[in-house]
N, C-alpha and C. Protein backbone atom coordinates (compact mmCIF):
# COMPACT_ATOMS: atom_id res chain seq x y z
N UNK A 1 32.97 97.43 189.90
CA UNK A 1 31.96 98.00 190.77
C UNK A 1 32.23 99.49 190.95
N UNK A 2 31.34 100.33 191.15
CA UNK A 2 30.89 101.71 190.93
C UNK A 2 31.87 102.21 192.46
N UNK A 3 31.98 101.14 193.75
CA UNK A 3 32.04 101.72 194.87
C UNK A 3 31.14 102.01 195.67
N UNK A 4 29.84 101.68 194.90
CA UNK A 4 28.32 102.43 195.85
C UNK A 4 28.49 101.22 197.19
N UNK A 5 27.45 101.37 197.76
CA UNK A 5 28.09 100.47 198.79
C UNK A 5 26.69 99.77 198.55
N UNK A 6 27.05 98.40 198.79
CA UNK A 6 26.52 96.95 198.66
C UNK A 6 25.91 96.41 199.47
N UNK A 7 24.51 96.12 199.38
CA UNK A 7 24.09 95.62 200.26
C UNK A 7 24.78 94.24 201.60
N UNK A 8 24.24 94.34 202.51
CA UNK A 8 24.92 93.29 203.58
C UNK A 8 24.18 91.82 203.30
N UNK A 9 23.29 92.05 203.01
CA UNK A 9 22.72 90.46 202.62
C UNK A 9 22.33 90.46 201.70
N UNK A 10 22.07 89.44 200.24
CA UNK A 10 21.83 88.73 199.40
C UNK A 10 21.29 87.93 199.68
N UNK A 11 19.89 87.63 199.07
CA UNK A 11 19.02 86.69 199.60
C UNK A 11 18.78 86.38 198.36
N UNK A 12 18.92 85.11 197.35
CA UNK A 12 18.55 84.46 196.15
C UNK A 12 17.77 83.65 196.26
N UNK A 13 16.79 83.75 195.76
CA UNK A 13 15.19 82.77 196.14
C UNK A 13 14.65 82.61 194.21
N UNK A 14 13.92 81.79 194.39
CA UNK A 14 13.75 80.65 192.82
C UNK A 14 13.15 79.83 193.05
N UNK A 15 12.69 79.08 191.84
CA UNK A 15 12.48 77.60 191.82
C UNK A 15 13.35 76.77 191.96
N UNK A 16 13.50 75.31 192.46
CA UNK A 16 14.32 74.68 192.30
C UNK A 16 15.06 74.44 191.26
N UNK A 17 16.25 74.35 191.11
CA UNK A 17 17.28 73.74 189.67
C UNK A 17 17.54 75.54 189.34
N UNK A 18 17.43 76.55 190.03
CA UNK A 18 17.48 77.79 189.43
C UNK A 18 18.73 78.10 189.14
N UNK A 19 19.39 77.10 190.32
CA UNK A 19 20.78 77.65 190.42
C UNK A 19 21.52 78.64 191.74
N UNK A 20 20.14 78.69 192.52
CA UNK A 20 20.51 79.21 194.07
C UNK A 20 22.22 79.03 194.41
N UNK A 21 22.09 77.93 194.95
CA UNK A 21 23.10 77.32 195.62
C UNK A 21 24.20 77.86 194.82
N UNK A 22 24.47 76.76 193.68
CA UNK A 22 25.70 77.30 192.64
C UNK A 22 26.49 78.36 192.52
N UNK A 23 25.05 79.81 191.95
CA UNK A 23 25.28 81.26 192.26
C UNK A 23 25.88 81.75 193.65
N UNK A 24 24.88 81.40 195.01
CA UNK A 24 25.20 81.50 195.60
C UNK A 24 26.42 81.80 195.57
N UNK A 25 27.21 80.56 196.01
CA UNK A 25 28.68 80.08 196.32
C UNK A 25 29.80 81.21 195.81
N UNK A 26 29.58 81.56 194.18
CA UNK A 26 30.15 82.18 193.76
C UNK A 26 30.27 83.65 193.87
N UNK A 27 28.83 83.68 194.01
CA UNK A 27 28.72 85.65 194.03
C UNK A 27 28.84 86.07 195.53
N UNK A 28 29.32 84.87 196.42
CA UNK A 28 30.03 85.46 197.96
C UNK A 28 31.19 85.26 197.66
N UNK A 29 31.68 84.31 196.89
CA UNK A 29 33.60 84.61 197.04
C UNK A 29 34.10 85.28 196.37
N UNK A 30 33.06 86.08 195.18
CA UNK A 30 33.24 87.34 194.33
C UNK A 30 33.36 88.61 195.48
N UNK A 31 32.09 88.32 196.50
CA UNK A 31 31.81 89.87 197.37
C UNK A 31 32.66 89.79 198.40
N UNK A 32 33.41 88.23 198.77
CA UNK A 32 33.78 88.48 199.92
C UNK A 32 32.65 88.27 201.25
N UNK A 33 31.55 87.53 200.80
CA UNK A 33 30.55 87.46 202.20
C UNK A 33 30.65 85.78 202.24
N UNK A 34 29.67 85.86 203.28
CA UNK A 34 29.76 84.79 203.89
C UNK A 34 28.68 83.95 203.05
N UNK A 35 28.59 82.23 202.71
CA UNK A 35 27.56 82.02 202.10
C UNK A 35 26.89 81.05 203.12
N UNK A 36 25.70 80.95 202.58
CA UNK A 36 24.83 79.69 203.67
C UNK A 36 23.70 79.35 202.45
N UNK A 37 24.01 78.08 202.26
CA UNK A 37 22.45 77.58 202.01
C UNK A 37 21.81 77.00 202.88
N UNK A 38 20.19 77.59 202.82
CA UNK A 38 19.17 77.76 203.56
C UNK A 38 18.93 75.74 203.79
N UNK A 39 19.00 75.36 202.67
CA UNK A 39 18.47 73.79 202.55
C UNK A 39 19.14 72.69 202.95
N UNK A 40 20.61 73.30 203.19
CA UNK A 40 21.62 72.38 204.10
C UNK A 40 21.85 72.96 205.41
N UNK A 41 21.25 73.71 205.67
CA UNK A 41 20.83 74.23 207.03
C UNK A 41 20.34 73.29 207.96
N UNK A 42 18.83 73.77 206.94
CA UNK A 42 17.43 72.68 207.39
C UNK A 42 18.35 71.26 207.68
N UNK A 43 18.73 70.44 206.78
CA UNK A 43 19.21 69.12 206.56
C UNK A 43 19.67 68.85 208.02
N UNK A 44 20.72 69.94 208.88
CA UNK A 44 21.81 70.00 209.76
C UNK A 44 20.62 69.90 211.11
N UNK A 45 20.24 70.80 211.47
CA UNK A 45 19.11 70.77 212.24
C UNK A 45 18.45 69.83 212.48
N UNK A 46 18.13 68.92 211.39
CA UNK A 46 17.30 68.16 211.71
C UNK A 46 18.19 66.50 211.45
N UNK A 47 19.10 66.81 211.08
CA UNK A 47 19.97 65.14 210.77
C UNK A 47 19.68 64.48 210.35
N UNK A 48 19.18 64.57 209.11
CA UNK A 48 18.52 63.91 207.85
C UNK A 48 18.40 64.81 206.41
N UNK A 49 18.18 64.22 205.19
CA UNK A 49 17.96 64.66 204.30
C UNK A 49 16.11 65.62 204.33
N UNK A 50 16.25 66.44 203.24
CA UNK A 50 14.92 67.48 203.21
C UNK A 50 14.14 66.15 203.13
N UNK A 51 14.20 65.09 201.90
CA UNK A 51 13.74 64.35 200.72
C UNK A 51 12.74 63.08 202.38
N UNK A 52 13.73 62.95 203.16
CA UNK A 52 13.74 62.25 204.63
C UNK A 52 12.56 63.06 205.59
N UNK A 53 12.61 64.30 205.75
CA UNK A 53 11.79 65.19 206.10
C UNK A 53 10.71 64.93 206.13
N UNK A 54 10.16 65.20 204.75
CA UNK A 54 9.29 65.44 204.16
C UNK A 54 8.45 63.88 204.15
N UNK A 55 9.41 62.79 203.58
CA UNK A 55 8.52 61.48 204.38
C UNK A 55 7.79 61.22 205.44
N UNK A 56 8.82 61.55 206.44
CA UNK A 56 8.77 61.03 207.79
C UNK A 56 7.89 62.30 208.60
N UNK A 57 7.92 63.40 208.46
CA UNK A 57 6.78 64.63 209.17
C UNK A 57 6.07 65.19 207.99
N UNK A 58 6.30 65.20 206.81
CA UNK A 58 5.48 66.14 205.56
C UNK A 58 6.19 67.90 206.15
N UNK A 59 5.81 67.98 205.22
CA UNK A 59 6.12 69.98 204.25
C UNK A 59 5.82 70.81 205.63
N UNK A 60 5.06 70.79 206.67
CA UNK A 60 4.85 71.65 207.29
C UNK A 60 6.10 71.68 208.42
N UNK A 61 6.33 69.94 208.70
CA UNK A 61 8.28 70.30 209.78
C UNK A 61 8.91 70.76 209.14
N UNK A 62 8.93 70.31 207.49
CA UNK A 62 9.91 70.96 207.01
C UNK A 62 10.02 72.46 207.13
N UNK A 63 9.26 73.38 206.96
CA UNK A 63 8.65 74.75 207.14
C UNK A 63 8.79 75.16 208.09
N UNK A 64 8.87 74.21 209.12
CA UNK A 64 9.27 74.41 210.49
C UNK A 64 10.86 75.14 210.71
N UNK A 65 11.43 73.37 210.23
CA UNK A 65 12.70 73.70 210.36
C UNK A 65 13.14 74.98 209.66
N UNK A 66 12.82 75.12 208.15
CA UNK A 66 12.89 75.84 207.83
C UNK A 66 13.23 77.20 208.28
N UNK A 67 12.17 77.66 208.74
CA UNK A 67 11.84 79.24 209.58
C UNK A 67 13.02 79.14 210.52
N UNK A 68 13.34 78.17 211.50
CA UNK A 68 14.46 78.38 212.49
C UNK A 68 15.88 78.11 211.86
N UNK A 69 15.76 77.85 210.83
CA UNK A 69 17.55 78.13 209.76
C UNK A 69 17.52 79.52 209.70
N UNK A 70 16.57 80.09 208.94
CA UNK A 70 16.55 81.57 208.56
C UNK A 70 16.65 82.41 210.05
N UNK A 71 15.96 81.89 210.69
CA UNK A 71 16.26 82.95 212.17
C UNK A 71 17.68 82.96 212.87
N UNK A 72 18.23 81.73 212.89
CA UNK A 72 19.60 81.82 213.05
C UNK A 72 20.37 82.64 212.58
N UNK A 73 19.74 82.53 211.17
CA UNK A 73 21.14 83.61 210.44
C UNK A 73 20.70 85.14 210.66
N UNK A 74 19.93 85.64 211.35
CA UNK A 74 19.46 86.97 211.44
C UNK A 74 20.98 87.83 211.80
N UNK A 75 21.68 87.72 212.89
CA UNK A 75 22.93 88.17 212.91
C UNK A 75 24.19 88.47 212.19
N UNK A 76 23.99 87.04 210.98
CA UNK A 76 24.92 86.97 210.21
C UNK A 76 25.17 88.25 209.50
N UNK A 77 25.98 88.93 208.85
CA UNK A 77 26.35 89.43 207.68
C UNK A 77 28.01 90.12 207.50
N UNK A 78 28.49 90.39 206.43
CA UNK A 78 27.50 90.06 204.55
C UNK A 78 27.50 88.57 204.52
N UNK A 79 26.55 88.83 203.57
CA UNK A 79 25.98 87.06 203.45
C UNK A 79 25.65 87.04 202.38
N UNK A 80 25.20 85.99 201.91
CA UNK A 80 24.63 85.80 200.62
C UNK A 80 23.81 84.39 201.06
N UNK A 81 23.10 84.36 200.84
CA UNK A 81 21.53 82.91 200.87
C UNK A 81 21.06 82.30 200.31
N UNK A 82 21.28 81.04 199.77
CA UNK A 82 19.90 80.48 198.99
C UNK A 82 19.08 79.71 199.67
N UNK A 83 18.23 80.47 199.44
CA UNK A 83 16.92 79.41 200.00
C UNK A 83 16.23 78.21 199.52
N UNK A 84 15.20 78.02 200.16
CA UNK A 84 14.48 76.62 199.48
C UNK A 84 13.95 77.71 198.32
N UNK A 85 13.38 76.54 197.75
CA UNK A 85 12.31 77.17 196.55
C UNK A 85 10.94 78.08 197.41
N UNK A 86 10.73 76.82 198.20
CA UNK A 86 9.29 77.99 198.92
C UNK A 86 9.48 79.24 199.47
N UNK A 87 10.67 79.07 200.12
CA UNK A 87 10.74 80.21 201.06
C UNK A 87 10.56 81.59 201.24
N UNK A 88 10.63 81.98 199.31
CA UNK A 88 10.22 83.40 199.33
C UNK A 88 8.67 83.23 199.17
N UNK A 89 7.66 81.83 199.18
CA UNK A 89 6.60 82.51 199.23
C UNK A 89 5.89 82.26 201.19
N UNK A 90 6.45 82.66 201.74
CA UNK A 90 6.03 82.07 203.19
C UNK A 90 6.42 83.89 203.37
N UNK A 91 5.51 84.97 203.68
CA UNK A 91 5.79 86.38 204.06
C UNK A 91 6.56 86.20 205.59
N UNK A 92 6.56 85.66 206.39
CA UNK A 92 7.48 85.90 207.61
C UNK A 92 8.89 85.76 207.23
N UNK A 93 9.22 84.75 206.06
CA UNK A 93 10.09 84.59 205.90
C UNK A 93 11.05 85.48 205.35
N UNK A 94 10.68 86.08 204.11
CA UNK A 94 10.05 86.73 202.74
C UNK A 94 10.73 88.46 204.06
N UNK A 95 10.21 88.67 204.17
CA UNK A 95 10.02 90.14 204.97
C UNK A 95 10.72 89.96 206.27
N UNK A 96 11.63 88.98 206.81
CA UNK A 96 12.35 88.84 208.11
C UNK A 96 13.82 89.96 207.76
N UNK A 97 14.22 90.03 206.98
CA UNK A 97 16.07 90.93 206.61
C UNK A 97 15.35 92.08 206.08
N UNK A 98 14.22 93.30 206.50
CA UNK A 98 14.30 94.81 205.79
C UNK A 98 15.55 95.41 204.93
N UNK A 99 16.80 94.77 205.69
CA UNK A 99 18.04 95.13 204.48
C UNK A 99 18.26 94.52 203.59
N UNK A 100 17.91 93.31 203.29
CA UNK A 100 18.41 92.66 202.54
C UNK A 100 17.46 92.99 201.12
N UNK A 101 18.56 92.39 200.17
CA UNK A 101 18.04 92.43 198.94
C UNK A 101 17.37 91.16 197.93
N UNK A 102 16.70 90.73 197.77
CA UNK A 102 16.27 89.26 197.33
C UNK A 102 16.39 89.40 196.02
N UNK A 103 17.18 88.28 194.93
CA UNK A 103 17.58 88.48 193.59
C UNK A 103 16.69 86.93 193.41
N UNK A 104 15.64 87.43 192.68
CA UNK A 104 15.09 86.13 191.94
C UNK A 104 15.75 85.79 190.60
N UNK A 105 16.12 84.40 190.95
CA UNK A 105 16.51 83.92 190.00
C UNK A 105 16.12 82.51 188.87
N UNK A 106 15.31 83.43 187.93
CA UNK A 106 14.34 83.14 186.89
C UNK A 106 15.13 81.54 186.42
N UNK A 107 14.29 80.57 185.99
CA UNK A 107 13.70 79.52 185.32
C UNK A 107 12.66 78.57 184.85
N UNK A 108 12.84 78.59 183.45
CA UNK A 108 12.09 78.24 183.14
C UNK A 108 11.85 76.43 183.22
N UNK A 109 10.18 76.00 183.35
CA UNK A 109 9.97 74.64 183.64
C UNK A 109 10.69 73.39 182.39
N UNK A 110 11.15 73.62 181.68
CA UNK A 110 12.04 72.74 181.06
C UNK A 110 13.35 72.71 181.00
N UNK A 111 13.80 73.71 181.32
CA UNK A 111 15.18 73.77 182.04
C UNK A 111 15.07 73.14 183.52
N UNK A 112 14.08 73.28 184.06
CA UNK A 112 13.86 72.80 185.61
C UNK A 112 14.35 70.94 185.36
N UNK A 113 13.24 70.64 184.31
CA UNK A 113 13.26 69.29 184.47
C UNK A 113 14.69 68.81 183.54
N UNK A 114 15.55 69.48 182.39
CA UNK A 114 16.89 68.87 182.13
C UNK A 114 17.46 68.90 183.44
N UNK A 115 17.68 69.95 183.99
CA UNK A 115 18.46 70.44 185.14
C UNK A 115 18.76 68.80 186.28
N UNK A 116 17.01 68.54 186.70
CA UNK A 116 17.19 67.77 187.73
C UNK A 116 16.96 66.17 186.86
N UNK A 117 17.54 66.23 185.71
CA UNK A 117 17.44 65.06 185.15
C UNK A 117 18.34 63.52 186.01
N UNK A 118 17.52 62.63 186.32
CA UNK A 118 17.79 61.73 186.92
C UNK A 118 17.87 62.08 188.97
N UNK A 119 17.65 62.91 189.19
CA UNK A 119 17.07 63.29 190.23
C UNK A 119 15.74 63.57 190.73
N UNK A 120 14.89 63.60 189.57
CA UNK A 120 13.57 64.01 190.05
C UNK A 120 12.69 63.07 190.86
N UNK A 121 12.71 62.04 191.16
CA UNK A 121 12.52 60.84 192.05
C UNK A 121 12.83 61.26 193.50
N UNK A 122 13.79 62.25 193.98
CA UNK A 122 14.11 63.00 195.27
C UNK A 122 13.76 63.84 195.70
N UNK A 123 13.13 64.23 195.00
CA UNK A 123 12.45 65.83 194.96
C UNK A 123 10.83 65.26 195.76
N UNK A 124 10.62 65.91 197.00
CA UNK A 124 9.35 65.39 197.52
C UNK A 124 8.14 66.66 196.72
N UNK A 125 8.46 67.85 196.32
CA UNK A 125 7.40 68.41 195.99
C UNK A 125 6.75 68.21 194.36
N UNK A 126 7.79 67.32 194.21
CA UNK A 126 7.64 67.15 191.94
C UNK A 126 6.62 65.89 192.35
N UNK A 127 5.58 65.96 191.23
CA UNK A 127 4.68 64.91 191.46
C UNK A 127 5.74 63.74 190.33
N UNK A 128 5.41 62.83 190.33
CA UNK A 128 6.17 61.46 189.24
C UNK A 128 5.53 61.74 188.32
N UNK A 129 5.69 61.30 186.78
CA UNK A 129 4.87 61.07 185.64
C UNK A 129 4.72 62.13 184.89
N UNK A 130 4.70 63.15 185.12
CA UNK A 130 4.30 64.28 183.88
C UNK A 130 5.16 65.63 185.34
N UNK A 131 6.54 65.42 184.93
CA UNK A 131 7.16 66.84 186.12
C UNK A 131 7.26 68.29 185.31
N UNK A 132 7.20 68.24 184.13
CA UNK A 132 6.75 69.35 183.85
C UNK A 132 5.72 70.28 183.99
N UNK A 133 4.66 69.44 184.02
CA UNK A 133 3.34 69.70 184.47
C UNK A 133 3.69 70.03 185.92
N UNK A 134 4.22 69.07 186.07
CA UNK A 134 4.45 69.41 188.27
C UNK A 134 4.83 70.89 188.30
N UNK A 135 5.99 71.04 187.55
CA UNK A 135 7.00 72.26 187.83
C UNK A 135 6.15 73.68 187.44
N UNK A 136 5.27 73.60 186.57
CA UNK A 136 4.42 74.91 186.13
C UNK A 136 3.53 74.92 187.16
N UNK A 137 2.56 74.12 187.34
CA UNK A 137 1.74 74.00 188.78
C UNK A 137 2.47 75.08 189.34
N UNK A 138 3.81 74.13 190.63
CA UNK A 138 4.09 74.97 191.71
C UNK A 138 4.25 76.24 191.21
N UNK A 139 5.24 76.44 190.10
CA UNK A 139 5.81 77.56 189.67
C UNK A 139 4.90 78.92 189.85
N UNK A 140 3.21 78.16 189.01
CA UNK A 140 2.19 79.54 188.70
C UNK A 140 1.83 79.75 190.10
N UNK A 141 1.78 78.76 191.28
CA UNK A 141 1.45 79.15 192.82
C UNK A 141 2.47 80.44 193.34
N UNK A 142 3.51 80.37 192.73
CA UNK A 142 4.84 81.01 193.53
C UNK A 142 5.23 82.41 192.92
N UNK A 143 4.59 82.41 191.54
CA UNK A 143 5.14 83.50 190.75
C UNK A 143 5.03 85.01 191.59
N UNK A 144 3.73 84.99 192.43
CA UNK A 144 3.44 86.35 192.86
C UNK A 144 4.45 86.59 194.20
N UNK A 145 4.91 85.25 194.73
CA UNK A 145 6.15 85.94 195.39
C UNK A 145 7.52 85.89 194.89
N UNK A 146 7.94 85.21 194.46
CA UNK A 146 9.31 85.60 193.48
C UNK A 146 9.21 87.42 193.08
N UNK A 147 8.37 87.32 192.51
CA UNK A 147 8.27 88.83 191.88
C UNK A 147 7.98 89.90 192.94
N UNK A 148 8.24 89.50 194.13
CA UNK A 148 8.15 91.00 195.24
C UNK A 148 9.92 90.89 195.02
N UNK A 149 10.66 90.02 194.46
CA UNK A 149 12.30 90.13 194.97
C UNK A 149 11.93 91.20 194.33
N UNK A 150 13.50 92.08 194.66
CA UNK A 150 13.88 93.43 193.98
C UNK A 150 14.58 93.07 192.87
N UNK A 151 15.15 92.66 192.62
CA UNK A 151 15.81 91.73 191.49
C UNK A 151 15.55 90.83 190.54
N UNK A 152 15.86 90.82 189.54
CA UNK A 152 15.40 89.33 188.33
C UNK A 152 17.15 88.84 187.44
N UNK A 153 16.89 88.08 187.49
CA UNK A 153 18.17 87.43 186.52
C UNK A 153 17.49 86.05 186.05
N UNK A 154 17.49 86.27 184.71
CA UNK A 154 17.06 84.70 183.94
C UNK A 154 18.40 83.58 184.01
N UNK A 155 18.18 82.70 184.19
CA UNK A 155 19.26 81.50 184.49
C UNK A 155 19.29 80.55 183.07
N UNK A 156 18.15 80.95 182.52
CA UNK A 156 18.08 79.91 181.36
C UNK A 156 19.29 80.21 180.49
N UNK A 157 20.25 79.30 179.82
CA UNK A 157 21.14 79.57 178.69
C UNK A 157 22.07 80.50 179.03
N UNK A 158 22.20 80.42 180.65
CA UNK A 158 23.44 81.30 181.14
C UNK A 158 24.56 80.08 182.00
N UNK A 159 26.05 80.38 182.25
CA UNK A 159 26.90 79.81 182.83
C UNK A 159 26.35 80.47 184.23
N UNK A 160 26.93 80.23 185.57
CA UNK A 160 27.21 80.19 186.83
C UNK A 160 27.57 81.79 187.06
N UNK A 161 28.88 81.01 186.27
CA UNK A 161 29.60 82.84 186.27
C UNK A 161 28.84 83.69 185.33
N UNK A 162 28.23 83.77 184.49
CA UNK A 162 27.10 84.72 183.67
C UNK A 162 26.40 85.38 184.80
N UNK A 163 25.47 84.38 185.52
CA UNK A 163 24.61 84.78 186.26
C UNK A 163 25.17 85.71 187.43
N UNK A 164 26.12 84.70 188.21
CA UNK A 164 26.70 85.43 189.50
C UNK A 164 27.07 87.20 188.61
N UNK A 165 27.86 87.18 187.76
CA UNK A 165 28.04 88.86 186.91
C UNK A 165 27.05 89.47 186.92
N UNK A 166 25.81 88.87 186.13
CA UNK A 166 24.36 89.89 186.47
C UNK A 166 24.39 90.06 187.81
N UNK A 167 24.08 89.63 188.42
CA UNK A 167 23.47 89.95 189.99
C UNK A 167 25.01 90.56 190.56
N UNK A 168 25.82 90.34 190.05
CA UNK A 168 26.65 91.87 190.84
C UNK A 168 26.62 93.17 190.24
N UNK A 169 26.07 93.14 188.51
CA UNK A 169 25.73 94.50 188.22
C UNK A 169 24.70 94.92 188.51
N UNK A 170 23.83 94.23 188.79
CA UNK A 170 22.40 94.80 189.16
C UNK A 170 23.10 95.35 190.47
N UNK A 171 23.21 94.89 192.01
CA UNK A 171 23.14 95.06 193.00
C UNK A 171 24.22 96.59 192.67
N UNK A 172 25.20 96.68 191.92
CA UNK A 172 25.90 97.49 192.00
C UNK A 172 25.35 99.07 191.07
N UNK A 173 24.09 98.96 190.20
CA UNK A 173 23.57 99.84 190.14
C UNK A 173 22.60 100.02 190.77
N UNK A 174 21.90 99.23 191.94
CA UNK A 174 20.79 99.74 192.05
C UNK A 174 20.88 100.64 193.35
């Protein structure tokens, strides 16, 4: 690292299977920040699984809960975040940290579906039967907010540690 000084929050937002979490984990015990995922947040709050959520109230408690994970952590920092998949397209959410830096982290819909192979049955937003099809759907809904992050890193045909390296050279030249 150059020495420039580093942003205080990291906010990694994606599609699901992007690799949030994973990255996450790593590119805070690389920086030294604190990590939180956004989706075991939610889980904590509410004392149940998302997958449970989403049965029992539908997408909008979840969204609920949602929003009050992210407000909690307003104090936190350095940090690093992964969020749900939606979360960078909800603008309150999206635009709550002015400091922070949001690193989208690119995948593509057939990597989505190896990724969550034998999991996709848990997933409340993947339709059954054709999830590829599911995963481009949401994906083309979401693209126009992913792409306000300041950041891009493709995940496809990269390791953990590949990725977490990009997103510390990016953050460290930009």
């Amino acid at each position: 690292m150059t020495g420039r000084s580093l942003p205080e929050r990291v906010v990694l937002v994606g599609f699901m299977a992007a690799g949030k979490s994973s990255v996450g984990r790593l590119l805070a015990a690389r920086l030294r920040y604190r990590f939180v995922d956004l989706d075991a947040e939610v889980e904590a709050l509410a004392g149940r699984s998302i997958s449970a959520i989403f049965a029992a109230e539908g997408e909008a408690a979840f969204r609920d809960l949602e929003a009050r994970a992210t407000q909690a952590l307003d104090e936190l920092r350095p940090l690093v975040v992964a969020t749900g998949g939606g979360w960078m397209a909800r603008p309150s959410l999206r635009d709550r940290w002015p400091d922070a830096v949001r690193v989208w982290l690119r995948v593509s819909p057939p990597v989505v579906v190896r990724r969550l192979e034998g999991e996709l049955g848990t997933r409340p937003m993947l339709e059954p039967g054709e999830p590829e099809a599911s995963v481009q759907r949401i994906l083309d809904q979401r693209l126009g907010a992913y792409a306000r992050a300041e950041l891009a890193v493709d995940t496809d045909g990269r390791t953990i540690e590949q990725v977490a390296d990009r997103v510390i050279e990016l953050l460290d030249v930009r």
